[in-house]
Structure formats: structure tokens, C-alpha cells
N, C-alpha and C. Protein backbone atom coordinates (compact mmCIF):
# COMPACT_ATOMS: atom_id res chain seq x y z
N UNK A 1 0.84 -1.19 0.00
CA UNK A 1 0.00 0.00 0.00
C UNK A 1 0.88 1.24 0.00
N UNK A 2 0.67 2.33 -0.92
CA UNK A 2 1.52 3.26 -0.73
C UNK A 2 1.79 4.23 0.28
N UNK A 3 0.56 4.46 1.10
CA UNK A 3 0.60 5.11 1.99
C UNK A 3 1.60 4.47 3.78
N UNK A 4 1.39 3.19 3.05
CA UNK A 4 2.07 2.43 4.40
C UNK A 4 3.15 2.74 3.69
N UNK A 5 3.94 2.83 2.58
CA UNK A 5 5.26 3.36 2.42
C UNK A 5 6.10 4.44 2.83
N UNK A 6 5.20 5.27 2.40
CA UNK A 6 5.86 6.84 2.75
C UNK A 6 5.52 7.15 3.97
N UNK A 7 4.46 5.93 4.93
CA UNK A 7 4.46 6.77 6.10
C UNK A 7 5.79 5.79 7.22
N UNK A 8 6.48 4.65 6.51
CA UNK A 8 7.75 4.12 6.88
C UNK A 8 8.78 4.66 6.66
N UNK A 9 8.92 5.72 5.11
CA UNK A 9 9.92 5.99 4.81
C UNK A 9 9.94 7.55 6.00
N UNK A 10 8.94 8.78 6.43
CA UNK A 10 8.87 9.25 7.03
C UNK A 10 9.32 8.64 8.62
N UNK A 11 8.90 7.40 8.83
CA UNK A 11 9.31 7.05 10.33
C UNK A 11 11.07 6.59 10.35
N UNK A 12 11.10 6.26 9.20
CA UNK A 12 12.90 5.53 9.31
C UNK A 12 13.26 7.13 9.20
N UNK A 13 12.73 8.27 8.49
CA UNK A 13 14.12 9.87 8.23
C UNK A 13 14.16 10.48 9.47
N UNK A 14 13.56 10.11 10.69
CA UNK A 14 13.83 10.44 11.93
C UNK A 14 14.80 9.67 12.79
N UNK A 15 15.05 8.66 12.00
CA UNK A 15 16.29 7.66 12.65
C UNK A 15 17.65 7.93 12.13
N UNK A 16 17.05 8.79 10.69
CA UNK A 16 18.88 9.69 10.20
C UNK A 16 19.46 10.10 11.14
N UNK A 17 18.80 10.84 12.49
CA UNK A 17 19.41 11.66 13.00
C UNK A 17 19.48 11.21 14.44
N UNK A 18 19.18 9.87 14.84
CA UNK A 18 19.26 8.92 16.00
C UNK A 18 20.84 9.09 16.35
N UNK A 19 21.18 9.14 17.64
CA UNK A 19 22.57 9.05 18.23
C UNK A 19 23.19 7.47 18.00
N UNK A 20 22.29 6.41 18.21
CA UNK A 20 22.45 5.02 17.84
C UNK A 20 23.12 5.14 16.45
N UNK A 21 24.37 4.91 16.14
CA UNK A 21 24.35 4.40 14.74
C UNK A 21 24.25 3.56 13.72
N UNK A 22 24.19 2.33 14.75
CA UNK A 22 23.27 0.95 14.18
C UNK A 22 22.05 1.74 13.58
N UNK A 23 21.80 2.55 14.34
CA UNK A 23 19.93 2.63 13.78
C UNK A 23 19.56 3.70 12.41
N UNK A 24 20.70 4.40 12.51
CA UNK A 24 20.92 5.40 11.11
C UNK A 24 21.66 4.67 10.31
N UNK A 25 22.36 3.52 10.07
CA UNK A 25 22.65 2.67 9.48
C UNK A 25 21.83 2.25 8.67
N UNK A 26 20.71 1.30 9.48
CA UNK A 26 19.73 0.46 9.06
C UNK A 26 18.85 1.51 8.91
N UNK A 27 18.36 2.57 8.76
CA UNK A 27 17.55 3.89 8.35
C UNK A 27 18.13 3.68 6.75
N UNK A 28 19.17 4.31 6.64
CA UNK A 28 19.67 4.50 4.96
C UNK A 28 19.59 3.15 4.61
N UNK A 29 19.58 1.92 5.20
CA UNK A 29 19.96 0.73 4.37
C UNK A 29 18.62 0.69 3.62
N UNK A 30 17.12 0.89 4.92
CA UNK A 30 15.88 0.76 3.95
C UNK A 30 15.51 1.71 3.47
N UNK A 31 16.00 2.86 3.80
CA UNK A 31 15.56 4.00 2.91
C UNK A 31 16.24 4.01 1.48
N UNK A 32 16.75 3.02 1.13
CA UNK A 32 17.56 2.67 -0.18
C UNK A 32 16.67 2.14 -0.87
N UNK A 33 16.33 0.74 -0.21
CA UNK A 33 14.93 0.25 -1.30
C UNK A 33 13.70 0.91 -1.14
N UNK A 34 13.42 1.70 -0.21
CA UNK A 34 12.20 2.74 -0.57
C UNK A 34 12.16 3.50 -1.60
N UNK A 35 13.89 4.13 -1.74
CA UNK A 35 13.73 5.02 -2.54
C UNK A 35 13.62 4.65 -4.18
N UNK A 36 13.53 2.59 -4.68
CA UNK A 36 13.39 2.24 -5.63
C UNK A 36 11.80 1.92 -5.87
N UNK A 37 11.13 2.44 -5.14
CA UNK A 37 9.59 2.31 -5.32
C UNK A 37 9.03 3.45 -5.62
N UNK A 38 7.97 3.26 -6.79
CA UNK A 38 7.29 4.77 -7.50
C UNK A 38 6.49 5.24 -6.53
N UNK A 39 6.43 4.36 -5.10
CA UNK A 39 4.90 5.00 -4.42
C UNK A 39 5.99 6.00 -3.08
N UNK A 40 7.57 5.33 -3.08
CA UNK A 40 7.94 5.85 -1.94
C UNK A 40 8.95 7.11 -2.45
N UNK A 41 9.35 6.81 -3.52
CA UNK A 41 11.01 7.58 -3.75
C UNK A 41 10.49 9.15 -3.44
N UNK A 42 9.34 9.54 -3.93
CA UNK A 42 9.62 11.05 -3.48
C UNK A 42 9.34 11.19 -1.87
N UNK A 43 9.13 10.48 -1.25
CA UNK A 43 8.59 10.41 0.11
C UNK A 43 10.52 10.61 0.76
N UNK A 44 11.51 9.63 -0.21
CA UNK A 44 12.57 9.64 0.81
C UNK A 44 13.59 10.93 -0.18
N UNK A 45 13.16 11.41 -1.15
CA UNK A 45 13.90 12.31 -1.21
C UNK A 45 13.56 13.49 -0.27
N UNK A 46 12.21 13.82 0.36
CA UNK A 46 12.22 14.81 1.11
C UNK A 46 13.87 14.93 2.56
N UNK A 47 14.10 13.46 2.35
CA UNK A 47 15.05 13.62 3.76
C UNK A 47 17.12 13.82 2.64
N UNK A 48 16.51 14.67 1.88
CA UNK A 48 18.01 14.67 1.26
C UNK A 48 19.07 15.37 1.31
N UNK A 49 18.87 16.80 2.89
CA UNK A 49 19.74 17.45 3.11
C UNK A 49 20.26 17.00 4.20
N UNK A 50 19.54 16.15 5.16
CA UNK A 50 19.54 15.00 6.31
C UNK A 50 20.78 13.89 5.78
N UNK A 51 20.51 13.12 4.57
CA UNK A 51 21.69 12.70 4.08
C UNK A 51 22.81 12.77 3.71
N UNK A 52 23.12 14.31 3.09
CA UNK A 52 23.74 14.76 2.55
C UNK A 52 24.69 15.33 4.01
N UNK A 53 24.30 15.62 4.63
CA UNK A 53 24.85 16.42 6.40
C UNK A 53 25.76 14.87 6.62
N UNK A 54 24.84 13.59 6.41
CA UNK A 54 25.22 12.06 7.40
C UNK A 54 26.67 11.97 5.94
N UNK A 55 26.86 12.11 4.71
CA UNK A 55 27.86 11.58 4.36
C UNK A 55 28.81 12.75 4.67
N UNK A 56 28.76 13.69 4.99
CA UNK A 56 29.67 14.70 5.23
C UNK A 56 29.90 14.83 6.58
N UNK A 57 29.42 14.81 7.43
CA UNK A 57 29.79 14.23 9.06
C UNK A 57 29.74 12.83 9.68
N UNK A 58 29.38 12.18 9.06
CA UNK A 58 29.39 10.72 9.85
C UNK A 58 30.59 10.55 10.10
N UNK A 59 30.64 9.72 11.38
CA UNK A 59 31.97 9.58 11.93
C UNK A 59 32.44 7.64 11.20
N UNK A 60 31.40 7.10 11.29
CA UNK A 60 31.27 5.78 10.78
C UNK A 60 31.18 5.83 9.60
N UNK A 61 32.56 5.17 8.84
CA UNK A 61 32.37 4.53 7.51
C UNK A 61 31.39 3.97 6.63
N UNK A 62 30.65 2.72 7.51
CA UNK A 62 30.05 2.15 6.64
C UNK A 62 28.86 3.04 6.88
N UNK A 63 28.31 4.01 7.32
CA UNK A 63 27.09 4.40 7.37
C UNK A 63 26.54 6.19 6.26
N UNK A 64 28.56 6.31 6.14
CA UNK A 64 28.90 7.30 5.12
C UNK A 64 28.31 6.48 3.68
N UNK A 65 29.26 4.71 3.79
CA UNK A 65 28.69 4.63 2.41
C UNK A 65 27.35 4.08 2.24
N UNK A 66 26.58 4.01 3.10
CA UNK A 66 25.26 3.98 3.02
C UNK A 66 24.39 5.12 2.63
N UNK A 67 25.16 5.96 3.35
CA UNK A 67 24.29 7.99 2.99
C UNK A 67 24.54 7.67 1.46
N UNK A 68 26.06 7.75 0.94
CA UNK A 68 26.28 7.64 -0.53
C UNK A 68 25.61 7.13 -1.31
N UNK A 69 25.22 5.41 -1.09
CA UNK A 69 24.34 4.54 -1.82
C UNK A 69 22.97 5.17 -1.81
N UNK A 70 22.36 6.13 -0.97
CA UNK A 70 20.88 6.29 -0.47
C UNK A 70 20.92 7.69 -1.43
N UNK A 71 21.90 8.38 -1.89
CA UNK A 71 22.12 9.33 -2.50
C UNK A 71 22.08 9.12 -3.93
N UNK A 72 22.35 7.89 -4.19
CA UNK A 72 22.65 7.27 -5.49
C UNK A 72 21.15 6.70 -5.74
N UNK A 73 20.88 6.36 -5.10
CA UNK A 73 19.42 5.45 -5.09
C UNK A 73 18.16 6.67 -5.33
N UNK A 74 18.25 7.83 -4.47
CA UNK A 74 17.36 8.67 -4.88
C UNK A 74 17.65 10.44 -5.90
N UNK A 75 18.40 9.67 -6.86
CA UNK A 75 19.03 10.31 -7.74
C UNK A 75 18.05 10.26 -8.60
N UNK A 76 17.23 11.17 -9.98
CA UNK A 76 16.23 11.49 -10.54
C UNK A 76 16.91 12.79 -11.11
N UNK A 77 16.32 13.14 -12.02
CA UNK A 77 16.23 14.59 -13.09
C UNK A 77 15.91 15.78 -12.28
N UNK A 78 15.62 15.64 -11.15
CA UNK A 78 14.97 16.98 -10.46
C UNK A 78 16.17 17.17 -9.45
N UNK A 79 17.09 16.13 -9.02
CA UNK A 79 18.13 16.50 -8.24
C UNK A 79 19.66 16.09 -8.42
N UNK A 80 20.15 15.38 -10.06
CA UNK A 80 20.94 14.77 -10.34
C UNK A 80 22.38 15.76 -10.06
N UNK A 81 21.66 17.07 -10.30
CA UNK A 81 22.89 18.38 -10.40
C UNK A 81 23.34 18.24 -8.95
N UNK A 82 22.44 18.62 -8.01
CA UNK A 82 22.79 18.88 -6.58
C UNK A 82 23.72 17.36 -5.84
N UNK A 83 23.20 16.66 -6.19
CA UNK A 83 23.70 15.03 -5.45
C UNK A 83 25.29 14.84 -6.31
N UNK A 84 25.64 14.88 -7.28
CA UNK A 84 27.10 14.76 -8.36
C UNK A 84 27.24 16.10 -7.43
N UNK A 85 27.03 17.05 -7.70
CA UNK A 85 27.81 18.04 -6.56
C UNK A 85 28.82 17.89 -5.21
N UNK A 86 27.27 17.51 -4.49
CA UNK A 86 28.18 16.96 -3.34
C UNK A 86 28.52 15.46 -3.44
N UNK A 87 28.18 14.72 -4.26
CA UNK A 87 29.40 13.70 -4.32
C UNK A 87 30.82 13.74 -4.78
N UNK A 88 30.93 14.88 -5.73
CA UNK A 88 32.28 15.17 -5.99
C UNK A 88 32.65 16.23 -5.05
N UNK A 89 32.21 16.94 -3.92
CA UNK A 89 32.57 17.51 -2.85
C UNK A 89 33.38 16.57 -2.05
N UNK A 90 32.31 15.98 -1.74
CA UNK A 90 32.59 14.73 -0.67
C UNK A 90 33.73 14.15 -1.15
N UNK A 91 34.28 13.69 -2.19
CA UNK A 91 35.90 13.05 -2.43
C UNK A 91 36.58 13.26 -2.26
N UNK A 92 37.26 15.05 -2.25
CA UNK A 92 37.80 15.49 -1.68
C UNK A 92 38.87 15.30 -0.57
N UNK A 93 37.75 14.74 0.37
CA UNK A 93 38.02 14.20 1.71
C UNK A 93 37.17 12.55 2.26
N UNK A 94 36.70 11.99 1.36
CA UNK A 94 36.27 10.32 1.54
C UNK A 94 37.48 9.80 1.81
N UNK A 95 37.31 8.91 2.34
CA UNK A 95 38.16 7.35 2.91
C UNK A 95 38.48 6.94 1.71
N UNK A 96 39.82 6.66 1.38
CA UNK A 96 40.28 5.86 0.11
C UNK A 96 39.49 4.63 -0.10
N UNK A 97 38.79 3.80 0.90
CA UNK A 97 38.08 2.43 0.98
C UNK A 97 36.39 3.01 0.00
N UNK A 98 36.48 4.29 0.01
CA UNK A 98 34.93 4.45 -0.58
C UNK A 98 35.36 5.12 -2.00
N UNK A 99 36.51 5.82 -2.18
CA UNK A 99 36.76 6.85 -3.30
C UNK A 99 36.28 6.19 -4.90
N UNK A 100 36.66 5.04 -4.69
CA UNK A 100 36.84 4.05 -5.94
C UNK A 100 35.09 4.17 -6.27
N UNK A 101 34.66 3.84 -5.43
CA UNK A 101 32.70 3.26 -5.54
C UNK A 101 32.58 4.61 -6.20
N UNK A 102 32.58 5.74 -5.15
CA UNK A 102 31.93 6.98 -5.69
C UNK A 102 32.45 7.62 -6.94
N UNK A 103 33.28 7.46 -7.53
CA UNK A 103 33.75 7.72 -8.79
C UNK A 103 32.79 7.12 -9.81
N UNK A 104 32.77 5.76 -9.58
CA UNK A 104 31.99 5.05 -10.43
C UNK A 104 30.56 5.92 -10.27
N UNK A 105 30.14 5.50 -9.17
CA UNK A 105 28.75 5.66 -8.96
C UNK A 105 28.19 7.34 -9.95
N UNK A 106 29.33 8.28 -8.98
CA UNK A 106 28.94 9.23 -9.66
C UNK A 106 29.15 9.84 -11.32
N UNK A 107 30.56 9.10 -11.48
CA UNK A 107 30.92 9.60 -12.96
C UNK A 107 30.12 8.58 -13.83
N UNK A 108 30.53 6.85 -13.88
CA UNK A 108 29.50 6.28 -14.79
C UNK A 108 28.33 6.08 -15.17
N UNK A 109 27.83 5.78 -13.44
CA UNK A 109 26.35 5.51 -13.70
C UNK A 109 25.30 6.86 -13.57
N UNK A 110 25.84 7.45 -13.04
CA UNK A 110 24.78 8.60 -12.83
C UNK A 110 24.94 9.42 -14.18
N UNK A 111 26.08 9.35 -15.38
CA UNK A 111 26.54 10.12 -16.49
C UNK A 111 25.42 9.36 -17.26
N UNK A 112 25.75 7.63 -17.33
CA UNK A 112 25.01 7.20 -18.41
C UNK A 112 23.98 7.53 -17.96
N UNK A 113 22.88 7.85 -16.70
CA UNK A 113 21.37 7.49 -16.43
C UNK A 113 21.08 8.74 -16.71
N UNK A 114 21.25 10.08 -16.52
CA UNK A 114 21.39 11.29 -17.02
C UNK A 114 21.75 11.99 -17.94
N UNK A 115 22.90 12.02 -18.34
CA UNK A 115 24.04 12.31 -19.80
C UNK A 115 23.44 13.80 -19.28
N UNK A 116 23.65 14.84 -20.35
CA UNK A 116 23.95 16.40 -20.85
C UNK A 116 22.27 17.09 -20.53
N UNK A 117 21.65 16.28 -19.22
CA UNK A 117 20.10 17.42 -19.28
C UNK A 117 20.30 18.35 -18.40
């Protein structure tokens, strides 16, 4: 049901910002496949400056490359400019263990799924 979607994807974008980081972990892990559903994805792009804050301050690795993947996942024509932004911000200063992914992520796949709009 869609409404049971977006009203999960709304209850997990309050766990972005949980002190637990198991629990903002597992927040971006399902807010990843939410954001591959037509009834939820705009529901979890509302939480995309929330993400964007978690890959640029997270103190935990794997939960940086979870923000990243959740960034990648709710990537679309209405925000492709802003997200390649700060993903090529973010390299800058990423963990050599993530640099490799986000290159890809951002230069191949997000080039081919987008190209020149």
C-alpha cells in the first residue's frame, strides 16, 4: 500500500538523526529500497539534506557509504545536479576504501542514467 510506504519511509528519516548508529545505518539501508519504489522515492527524497549532512559528518564509515548509496538510489532529473555536486565535494576528503565506488557511482552511472540534461 503506498501510503504504508511513505508513512515508513517518514518514520525511518527520523532515525537519520538517532545518536544510535546501528539505527541510522539500518535507516539509509531501507531507505535505499524505498527510494526504488514509484509510491515511496519522493517520500525519501524529502530527507536529502539529512543525508547529505550524514555523508559529510558521519563519523562511521560504513554508514557514510550507506548515505552515498541512499544518495545514489534517490538520484532522478529533479536533483541529479545537486547530489554529483556533493558527491564530488565529498571526495575530496572520503576514505580511500569508498573513493573508488563513488567515482563510479557518480561519474559512470549517474553520467550514463542522465548524460547532458
Amino acid at each position: 500500500e503506498p501510503n504504508l510506504l511513505v508513512r515508513a519511509c517518514n518514520q525511518l528519516g527520523q532515525f537519520l538523526q538517532h545518536r544510535e548508529t546501528n539505527l541510522r545505518y539500518l535507516a539509509l539501508e531501507s531507505m535505499c529500497t524505498l527510494a526504488s519504489s514509484e509510491f515511496s522515492h519522493e517520500a525519501v527524497k524529502t530527507h536529502i539534506e539529512t543525508v547529505i549532512n550524514a555523508l559529510k559528518t558521519e563519523r562511521d564509515v560504513s554508514v557514510r557509504q550507506r548515505a552515498a548509496d541512499l544518495l545514489y538510489a534517490m538520484c532522478d532529473r529533479s536533483n541529479a545536479k545537486q547530489i554529483v555536486a556533493e558527491m564530488l565535494s565529498y571526495l575530496e576528503t572520503a576514505d580511500y576504501s569508498i573513493r573508488e565506488e563513488m567515482v563510479r557511482l557518480t561519474h559512470t552511472d549517474v553520467s550514463k542514467k542522465y548524460g547532458n540534461s
